[in-house]
C-alpha atoms as a PDB file:
ATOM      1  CA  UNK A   1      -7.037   1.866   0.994  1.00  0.00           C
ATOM      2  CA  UNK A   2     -10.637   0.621   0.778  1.00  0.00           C
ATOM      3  CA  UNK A   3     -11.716   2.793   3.523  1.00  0.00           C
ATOM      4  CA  UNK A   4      -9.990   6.443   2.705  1.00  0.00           C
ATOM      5  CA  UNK A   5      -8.629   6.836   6.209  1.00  0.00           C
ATOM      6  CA  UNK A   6      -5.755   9.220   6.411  1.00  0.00           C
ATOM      7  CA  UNK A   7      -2.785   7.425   7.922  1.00  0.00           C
ATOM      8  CA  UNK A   8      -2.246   9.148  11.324  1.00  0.00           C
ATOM      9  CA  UNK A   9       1.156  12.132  11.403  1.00  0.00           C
ATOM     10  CA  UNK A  10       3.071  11.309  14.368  1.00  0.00           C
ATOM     11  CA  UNK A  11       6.685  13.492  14.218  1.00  0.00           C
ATOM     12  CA  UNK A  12       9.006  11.051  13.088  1.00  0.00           C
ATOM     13  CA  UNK A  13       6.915  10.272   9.998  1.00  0.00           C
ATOM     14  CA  UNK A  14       3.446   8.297   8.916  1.00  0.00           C
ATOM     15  CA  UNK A  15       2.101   6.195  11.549  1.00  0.00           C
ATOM     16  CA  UNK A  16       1.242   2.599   9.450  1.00  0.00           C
ATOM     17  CA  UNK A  17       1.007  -0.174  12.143  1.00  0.00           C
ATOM     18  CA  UNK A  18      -2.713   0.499  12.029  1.00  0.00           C
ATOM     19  CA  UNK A  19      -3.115  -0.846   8.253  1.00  0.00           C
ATOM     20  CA  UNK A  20      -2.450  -4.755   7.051  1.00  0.00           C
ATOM     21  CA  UNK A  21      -2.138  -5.777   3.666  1.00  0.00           C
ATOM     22  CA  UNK A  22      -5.316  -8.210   3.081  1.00  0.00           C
ATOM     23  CA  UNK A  23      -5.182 -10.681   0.265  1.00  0.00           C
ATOM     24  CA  UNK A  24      -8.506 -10.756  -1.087  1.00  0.00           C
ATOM     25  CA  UNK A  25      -7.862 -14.168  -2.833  1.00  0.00           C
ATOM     26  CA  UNK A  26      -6.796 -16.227   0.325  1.00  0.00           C
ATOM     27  CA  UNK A  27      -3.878 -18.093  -0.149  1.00  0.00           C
ATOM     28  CA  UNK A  28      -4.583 -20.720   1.956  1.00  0.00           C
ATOM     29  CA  UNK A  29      -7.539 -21.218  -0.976  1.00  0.00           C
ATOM     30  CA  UNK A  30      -4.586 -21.462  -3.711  1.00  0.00           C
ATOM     31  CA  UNK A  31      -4.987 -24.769  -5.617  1.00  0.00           C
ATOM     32  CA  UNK A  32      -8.381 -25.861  -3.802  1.00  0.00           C
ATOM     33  CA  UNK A  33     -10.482 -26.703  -6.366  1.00  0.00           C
ATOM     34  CA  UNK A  34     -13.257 -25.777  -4.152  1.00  0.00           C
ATOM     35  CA  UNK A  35     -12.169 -22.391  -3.972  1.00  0.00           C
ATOM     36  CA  UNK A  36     -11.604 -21.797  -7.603  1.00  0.00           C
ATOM     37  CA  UNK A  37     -14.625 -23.272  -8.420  1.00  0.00           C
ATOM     38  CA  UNK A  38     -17.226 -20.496  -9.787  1.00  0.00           C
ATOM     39  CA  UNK A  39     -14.252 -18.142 -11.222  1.00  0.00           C
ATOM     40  CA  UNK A  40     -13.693 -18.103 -14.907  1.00  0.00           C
ATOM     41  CA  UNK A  41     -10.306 -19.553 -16.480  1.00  0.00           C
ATOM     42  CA  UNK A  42      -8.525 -15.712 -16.549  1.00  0.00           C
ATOM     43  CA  UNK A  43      -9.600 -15.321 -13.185  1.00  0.00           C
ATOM     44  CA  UNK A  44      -8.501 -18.392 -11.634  1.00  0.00           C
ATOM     45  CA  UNK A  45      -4.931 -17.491 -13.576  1.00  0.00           C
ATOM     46  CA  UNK A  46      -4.428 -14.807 -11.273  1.00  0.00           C
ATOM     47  CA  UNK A  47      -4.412 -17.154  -8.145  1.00  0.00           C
ATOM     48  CA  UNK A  48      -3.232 -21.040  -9.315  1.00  0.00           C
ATOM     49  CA  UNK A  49      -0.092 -21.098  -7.394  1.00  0.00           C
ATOM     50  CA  UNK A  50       0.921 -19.059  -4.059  1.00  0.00           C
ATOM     51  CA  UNK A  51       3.586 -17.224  -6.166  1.00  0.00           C
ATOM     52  CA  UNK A  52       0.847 -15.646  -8.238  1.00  0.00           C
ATOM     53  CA  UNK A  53      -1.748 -14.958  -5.673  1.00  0.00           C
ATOM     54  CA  UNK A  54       0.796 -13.132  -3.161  1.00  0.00           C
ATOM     55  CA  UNK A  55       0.665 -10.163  -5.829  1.00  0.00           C
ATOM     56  CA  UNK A  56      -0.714  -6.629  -5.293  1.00  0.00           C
ATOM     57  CA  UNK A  57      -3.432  -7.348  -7.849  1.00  0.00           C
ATOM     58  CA  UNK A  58      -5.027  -9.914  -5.052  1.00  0.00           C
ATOM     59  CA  UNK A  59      -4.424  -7.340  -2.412  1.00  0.00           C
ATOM     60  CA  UNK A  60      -5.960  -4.227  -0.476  1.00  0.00           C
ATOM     61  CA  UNK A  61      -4.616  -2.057   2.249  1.00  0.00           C
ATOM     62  CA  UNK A  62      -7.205  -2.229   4.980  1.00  0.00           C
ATOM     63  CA  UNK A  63      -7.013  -0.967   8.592  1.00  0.00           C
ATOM     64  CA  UNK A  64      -5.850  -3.774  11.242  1.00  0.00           C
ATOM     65  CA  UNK A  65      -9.612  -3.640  12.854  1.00  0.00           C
ATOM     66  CA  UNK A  66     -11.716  -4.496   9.923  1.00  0.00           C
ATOM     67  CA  UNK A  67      -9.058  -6.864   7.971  1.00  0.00           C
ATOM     68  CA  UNK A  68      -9.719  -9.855  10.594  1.00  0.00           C
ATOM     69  CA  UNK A  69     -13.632  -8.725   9.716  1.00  0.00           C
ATOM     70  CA  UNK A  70     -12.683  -8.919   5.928  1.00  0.00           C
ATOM     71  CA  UNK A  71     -10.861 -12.481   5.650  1.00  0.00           C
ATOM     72  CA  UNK A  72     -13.917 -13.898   8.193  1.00  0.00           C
ATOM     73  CA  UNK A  73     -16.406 -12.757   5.237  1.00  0.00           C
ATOM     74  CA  UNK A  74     -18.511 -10.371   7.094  1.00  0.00           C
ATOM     75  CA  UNK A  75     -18.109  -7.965   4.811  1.00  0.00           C
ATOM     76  CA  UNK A  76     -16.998  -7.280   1.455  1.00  0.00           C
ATOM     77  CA  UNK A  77     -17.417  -4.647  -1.483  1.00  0.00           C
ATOM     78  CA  UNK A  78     -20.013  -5.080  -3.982  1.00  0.00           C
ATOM     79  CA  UNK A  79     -19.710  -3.826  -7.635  1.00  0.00           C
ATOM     80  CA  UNK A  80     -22.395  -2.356  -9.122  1.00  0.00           C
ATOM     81  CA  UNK A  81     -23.065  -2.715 -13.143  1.00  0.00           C
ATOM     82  CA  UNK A  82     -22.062   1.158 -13.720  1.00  0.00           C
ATOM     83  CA  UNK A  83     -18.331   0.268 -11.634  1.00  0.00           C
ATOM     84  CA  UNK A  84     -19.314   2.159  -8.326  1.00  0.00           C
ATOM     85  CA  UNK A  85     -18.717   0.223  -5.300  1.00  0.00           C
ATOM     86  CA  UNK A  86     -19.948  -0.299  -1.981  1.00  0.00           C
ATOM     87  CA  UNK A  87     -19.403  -1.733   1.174  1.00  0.00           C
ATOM     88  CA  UNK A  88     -21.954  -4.792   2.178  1.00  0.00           C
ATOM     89  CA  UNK A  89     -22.148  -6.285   5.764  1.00  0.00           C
ATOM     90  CA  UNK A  90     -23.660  -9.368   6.140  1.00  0.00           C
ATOM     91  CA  UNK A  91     -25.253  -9.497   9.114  1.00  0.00           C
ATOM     92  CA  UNK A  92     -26.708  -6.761  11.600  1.00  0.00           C
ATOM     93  CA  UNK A  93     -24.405  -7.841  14.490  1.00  0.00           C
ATOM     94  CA  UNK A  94     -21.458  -8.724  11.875  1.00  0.00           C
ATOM     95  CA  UNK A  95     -18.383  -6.276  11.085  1.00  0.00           C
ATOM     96  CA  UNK A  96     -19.827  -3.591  13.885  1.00  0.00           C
ATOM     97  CA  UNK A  97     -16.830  -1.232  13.269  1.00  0.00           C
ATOM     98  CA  UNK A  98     -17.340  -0.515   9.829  1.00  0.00           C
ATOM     99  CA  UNK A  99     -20.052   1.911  10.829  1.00  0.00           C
ATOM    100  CA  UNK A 100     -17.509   4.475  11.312  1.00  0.00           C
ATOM    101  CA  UNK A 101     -16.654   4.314   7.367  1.00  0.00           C
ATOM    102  CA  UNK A 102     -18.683   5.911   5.185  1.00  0.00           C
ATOM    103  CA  UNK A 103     -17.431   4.805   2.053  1.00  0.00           C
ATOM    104  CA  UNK A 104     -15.394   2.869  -0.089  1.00  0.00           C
ATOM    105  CA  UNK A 105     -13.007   3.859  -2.469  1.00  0.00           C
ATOM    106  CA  UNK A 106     -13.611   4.126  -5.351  1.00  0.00           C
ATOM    107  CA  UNK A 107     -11.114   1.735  -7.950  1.00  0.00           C
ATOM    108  CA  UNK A 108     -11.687   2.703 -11.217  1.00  0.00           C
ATOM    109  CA  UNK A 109      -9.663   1.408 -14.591  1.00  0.00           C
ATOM    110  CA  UNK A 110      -7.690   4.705 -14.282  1.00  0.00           C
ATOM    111  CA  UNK A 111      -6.607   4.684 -10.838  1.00  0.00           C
ATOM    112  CA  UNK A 112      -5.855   0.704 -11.187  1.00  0.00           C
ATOM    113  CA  UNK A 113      -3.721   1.420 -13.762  1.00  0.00           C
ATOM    114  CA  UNK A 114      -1.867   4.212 -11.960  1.00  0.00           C
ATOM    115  CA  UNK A 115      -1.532   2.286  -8.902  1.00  0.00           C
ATOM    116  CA  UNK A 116      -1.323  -1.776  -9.630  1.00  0.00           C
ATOM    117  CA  UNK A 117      -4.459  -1.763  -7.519  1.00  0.00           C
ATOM    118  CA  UNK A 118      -6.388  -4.693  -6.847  1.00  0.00           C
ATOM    119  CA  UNK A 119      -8.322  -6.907  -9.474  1.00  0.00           C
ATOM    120  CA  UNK A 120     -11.782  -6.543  -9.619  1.00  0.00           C
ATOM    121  CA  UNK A 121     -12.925 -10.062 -10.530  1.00  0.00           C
ATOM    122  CA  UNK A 122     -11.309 -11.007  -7.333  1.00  0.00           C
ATOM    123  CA  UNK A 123     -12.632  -8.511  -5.622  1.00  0.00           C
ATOM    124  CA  UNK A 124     -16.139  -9.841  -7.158  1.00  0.00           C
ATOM    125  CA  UNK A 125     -15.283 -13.279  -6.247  1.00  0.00           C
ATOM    126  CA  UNK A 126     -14.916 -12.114  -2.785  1.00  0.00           C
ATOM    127  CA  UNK A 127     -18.187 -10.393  -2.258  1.00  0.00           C
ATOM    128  CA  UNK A 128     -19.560 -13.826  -4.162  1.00  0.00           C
ATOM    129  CA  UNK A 129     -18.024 -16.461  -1.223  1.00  0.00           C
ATOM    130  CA  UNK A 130     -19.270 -14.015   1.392  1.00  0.00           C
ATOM    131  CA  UNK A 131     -22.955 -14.030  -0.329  1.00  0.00           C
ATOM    132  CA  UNK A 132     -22.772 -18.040  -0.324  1.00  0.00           C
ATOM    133  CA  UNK A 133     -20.961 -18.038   3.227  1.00  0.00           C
ATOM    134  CA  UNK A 134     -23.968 -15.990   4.808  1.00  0.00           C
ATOM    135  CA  UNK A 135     -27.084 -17.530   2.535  1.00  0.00           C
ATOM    136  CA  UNK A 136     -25.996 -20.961   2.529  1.00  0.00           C
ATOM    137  CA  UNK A 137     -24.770 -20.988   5.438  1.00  0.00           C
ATOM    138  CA  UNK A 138     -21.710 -22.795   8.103  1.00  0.00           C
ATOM    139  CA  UNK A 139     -18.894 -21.260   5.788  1.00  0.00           C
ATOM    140  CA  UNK A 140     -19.453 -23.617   3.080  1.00  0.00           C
ATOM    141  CA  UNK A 141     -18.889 -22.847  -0.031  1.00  0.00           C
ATOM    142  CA  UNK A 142     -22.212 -24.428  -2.157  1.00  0.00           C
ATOM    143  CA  UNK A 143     -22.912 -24.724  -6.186  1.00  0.00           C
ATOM    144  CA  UNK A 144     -24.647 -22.051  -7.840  1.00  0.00           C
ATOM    145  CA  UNK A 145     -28.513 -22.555  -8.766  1.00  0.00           C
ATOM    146  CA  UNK A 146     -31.844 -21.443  -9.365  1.00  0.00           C
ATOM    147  CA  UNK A 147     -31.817 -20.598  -5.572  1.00  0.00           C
ATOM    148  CA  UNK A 148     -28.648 -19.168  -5.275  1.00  0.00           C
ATOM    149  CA  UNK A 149     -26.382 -16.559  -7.983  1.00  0.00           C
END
């Protein structure tokens, strides 16, 4: 869960209708060239057909409230060179109940491995369409250049 919220007791077991699975991959990007464009080849393997991008490894638990925040790219999790990761919003008004979470968790190779959590290229391609959603502006995706990552 990218936020660490405890899932709420209630007596006849966990409460989960708060949390979604979010793909972090859409799949309504699967086989859009424009979409793949900017991933390498092994990434872009993860996520050529719907079959392979409906997998946990393009996937994070997220509560109901900021998922909808998630797939509009207000926010997303950065990755920092020493693997410690952090949530970015985009824009002052954008993604206004994240402010209640303090931090991310943390995936590391170990926990990944335990868990079949998430890939982290995709998770870096994410942060990477939200940083050319927000600086290039209208939701279009735009080519990388001397201006740009």
């Amino acid at each position: 869960m990218a936020t660490e919220q405890e899932v709420l007791a209630r007596p006849r077991g966990a409460n989960f209708t708060g949390f979604q699975v979010a793909h972090i991959f859409p799949l309504a990007g699967v086989g859009s060239l424009e979409w793949l464009s900017g991933m390498t080849a092994a990434t872009r393997s993860l996520v050529q057909t719907r079959k392979l991008a409906d997998r946990p490894l393009n996937a994070t638990l997220l509560q109901a409230d900021i998922h909808a925040l998630f797939d509009d790219y207000q926010w997303s999790i950065w990755i920092e060179s020493d693997g410690t990761q952090r949530m970015v919003r985009f824009e002052k008004s954008g993604a206004p109940s994240l402010d209640q979470y303090e931090s991310v968790v943390q995936w590391s190779p170990e926990t990944l491995a335990a868990t079949n959590g998430p890939n982290l290229d995709l998770v870096r391609h994410h942060f990477y369409v939200a940083l050319v959603t927000h600086f290039r502006g209208f939701g279009r995706r735009g080519r990388a250049g001397a201006t740009m990552l």
